[in-house]
PDB file of N, CA and C in Angstrom:
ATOM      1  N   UNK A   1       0.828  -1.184   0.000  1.00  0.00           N
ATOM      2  CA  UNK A   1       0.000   0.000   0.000  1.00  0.00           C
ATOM      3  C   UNK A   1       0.870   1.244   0.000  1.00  0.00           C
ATOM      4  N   UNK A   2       1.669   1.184   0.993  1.00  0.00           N
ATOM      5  CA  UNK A   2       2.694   2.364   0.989  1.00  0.00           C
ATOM      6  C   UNK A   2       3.715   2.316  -0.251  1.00  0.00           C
ATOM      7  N   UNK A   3       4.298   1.249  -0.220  1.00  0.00           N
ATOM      8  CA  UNK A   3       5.012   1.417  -1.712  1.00  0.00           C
ATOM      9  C   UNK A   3       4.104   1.751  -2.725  1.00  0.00           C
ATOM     10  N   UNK A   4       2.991   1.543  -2.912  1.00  0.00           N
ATOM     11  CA  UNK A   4       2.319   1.803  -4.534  1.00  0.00           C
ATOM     12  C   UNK A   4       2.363   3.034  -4.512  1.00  0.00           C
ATOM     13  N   UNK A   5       1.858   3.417  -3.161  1.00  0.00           N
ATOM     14  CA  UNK A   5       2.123   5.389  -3.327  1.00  0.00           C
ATOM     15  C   UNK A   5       3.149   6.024  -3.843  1.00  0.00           C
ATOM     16  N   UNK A   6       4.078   5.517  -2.856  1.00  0.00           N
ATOM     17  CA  UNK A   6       5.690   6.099  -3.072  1.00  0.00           C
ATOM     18  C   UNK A   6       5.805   5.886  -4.700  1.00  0.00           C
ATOM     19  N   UNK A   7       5.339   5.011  -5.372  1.00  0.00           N
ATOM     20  CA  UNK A   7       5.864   4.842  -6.633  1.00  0.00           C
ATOM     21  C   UNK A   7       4.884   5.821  -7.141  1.00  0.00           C
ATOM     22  N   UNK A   8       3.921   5.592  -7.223  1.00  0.00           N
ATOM     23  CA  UNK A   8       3.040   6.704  -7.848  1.00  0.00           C
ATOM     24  C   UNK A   8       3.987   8.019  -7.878  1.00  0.00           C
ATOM     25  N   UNK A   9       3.730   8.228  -6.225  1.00  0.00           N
ATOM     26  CA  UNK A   9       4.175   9.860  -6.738  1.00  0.00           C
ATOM     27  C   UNK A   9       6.042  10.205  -7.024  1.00  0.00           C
ATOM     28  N   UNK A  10       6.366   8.903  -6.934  1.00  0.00           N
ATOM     29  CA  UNK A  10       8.007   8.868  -6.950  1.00  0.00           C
ATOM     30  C   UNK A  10       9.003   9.514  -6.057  1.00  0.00           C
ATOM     31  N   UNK A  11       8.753   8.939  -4.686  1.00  0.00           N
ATOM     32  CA  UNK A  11       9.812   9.841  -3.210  1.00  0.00           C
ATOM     33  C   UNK A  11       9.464   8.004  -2.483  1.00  0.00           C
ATOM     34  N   UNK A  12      10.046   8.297  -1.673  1.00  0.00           N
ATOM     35  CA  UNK A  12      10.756   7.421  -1.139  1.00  0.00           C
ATOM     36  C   UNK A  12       9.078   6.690   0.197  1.00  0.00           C
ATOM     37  N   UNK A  13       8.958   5.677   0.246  1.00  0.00           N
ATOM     38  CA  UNK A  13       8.127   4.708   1.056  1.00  0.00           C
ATOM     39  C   UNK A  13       8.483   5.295   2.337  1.00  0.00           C
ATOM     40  N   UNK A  14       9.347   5.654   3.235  1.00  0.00           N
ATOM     41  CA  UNK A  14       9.217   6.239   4.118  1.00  0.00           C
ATOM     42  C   UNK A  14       8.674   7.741   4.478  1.00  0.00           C
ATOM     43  N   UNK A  15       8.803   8.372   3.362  1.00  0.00           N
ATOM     44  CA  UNK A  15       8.211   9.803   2.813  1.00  0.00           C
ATOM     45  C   UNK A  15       6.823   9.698   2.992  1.00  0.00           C
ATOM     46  N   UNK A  16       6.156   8.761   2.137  1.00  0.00           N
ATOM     47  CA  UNK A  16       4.284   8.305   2.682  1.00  0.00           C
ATOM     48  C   UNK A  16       4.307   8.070   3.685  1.00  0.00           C
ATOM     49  N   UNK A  17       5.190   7.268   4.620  1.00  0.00           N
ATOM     50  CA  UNK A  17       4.600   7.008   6.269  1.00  0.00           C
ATOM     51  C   UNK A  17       4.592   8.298   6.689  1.00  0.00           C
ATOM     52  N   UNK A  18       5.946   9.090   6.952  1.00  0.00           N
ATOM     53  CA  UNK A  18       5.914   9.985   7.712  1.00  0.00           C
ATOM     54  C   UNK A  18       4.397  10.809   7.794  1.00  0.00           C
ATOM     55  N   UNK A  19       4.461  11.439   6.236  1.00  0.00           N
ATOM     56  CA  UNK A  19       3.219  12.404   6.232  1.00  0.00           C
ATOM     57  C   UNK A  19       2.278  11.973   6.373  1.00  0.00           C
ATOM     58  N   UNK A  20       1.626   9.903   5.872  1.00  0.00           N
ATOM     59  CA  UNK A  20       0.345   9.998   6.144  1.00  0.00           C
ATOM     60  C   UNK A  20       0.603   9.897   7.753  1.00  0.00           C
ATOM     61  N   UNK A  21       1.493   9.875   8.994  1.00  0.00           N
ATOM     62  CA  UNK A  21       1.178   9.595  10.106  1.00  0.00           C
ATOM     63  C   UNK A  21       1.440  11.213  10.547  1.00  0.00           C
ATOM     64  N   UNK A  22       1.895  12.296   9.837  1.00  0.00           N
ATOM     65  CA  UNK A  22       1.919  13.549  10.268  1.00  0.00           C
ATOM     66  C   UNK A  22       0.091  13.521  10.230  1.00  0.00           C
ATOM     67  N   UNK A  23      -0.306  13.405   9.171  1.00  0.00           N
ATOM     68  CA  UNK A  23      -1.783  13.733   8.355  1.00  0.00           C
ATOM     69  C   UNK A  23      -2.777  13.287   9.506  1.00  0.00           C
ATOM     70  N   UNK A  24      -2.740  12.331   9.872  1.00  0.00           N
ATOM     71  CA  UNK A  24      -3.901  11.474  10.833  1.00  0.00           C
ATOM     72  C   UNK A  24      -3.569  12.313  12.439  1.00  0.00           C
ATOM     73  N   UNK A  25      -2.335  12.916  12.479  1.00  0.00           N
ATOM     74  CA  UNK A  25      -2.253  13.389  14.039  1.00  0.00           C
ATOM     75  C   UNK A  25      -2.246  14.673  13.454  1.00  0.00           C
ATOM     76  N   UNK A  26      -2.867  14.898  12.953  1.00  0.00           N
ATOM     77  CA  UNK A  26      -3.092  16.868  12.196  1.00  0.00           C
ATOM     78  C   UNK A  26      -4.756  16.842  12.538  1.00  0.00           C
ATOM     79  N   UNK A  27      -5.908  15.265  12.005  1.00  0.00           N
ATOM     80  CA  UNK A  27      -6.864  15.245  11.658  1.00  0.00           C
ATOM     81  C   UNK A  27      -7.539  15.078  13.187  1.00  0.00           C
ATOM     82  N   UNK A  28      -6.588  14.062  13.817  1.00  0.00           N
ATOM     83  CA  UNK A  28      -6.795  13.588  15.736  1.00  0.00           C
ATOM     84  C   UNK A  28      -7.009  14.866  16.318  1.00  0.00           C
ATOM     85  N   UNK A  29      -5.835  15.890  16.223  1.00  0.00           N
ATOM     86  CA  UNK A  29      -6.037  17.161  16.716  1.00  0.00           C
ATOM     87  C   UNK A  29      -7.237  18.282  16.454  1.00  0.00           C
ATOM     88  N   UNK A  30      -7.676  18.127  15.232  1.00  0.00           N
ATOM     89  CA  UNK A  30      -8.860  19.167  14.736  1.00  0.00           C
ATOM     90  C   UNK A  30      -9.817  18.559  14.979  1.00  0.00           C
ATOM     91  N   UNK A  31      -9.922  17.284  15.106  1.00  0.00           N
ATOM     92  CA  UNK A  31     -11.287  16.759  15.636  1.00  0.00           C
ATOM     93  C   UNK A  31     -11.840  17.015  16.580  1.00  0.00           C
ATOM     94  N   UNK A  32     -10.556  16.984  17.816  1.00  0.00           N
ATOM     95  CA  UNK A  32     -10.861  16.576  18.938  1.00  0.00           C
ATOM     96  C   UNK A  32     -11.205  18.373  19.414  1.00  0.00           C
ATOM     97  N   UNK A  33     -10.737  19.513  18.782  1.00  0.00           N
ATOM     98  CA  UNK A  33     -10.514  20.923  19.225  1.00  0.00           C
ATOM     99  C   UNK A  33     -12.160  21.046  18.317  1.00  0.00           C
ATOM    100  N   UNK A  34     -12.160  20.778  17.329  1.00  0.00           N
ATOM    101  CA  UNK A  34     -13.031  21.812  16.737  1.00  0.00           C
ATOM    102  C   UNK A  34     -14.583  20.677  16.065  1.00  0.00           C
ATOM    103  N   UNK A  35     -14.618  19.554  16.879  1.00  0.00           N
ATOM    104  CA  UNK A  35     -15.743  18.214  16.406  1.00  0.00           C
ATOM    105  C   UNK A  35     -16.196  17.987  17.639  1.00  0.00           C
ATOM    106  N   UNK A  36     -15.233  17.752  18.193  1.00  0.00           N
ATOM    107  CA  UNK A  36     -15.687  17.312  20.029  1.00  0.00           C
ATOM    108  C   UNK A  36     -15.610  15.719  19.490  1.00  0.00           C
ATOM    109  N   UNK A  37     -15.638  15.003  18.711  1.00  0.00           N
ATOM    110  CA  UNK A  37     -15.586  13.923  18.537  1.00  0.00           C
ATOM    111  C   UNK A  37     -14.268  12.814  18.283  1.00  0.00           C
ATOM    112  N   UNK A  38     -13.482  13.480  18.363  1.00  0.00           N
ATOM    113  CA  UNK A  38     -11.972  13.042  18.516  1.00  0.00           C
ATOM    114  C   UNK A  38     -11.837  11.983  19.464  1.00  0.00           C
ATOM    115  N   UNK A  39     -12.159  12.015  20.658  1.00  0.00           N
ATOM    116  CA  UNK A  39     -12.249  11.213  21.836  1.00  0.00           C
ATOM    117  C   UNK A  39     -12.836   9.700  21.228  1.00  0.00           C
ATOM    118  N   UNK A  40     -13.918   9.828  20.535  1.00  0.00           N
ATOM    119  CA  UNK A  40     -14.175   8.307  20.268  1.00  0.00           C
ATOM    120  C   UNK A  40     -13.579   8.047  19.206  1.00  0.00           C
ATOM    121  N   UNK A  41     -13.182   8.595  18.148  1.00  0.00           N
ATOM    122  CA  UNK A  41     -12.298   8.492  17.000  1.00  0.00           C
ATOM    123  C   UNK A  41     -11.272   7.602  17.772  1.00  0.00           C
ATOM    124  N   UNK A  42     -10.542   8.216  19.084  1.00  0.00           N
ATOM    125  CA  UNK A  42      -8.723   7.782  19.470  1.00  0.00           C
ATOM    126  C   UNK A  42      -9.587   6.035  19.834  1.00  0.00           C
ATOM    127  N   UNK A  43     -10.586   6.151  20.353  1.00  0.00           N
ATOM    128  CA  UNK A  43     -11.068   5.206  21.394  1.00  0.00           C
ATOM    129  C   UNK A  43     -10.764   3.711  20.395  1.00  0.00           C
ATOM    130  N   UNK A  44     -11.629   4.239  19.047  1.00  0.00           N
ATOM    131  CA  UNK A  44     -11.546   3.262  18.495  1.00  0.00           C
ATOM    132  C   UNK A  44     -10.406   2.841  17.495  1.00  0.00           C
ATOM    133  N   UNK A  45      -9.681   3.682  17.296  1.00  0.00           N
ATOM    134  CA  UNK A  45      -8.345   3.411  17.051  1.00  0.00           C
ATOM    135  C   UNK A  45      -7.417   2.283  17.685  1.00  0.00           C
TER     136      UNK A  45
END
């Protein structure tokens, strides 16, 4: 999954982890500030 990306967009398989795991703790944070629903989001994580 992560490699098909990396190839797609051509940067390196660790390049997709980082940002999609920057991306999901960018999305954890705005949820939880500006949804109120963050809390069950982490829960079920």
């Amino acid at each position: 999954r992560y490699e098909e990306i990396a190839e797609i967009l051509d940067i390196p398989e660790g390049t997709v982890k980082s940002r999609i795991n920057r991306a999901r703790h960018a999305l954890k944070k705005h949820l939880t500030t500006h949804a109120g629903i963050g809390r069950l989001w982490m829960e079920e994580a």
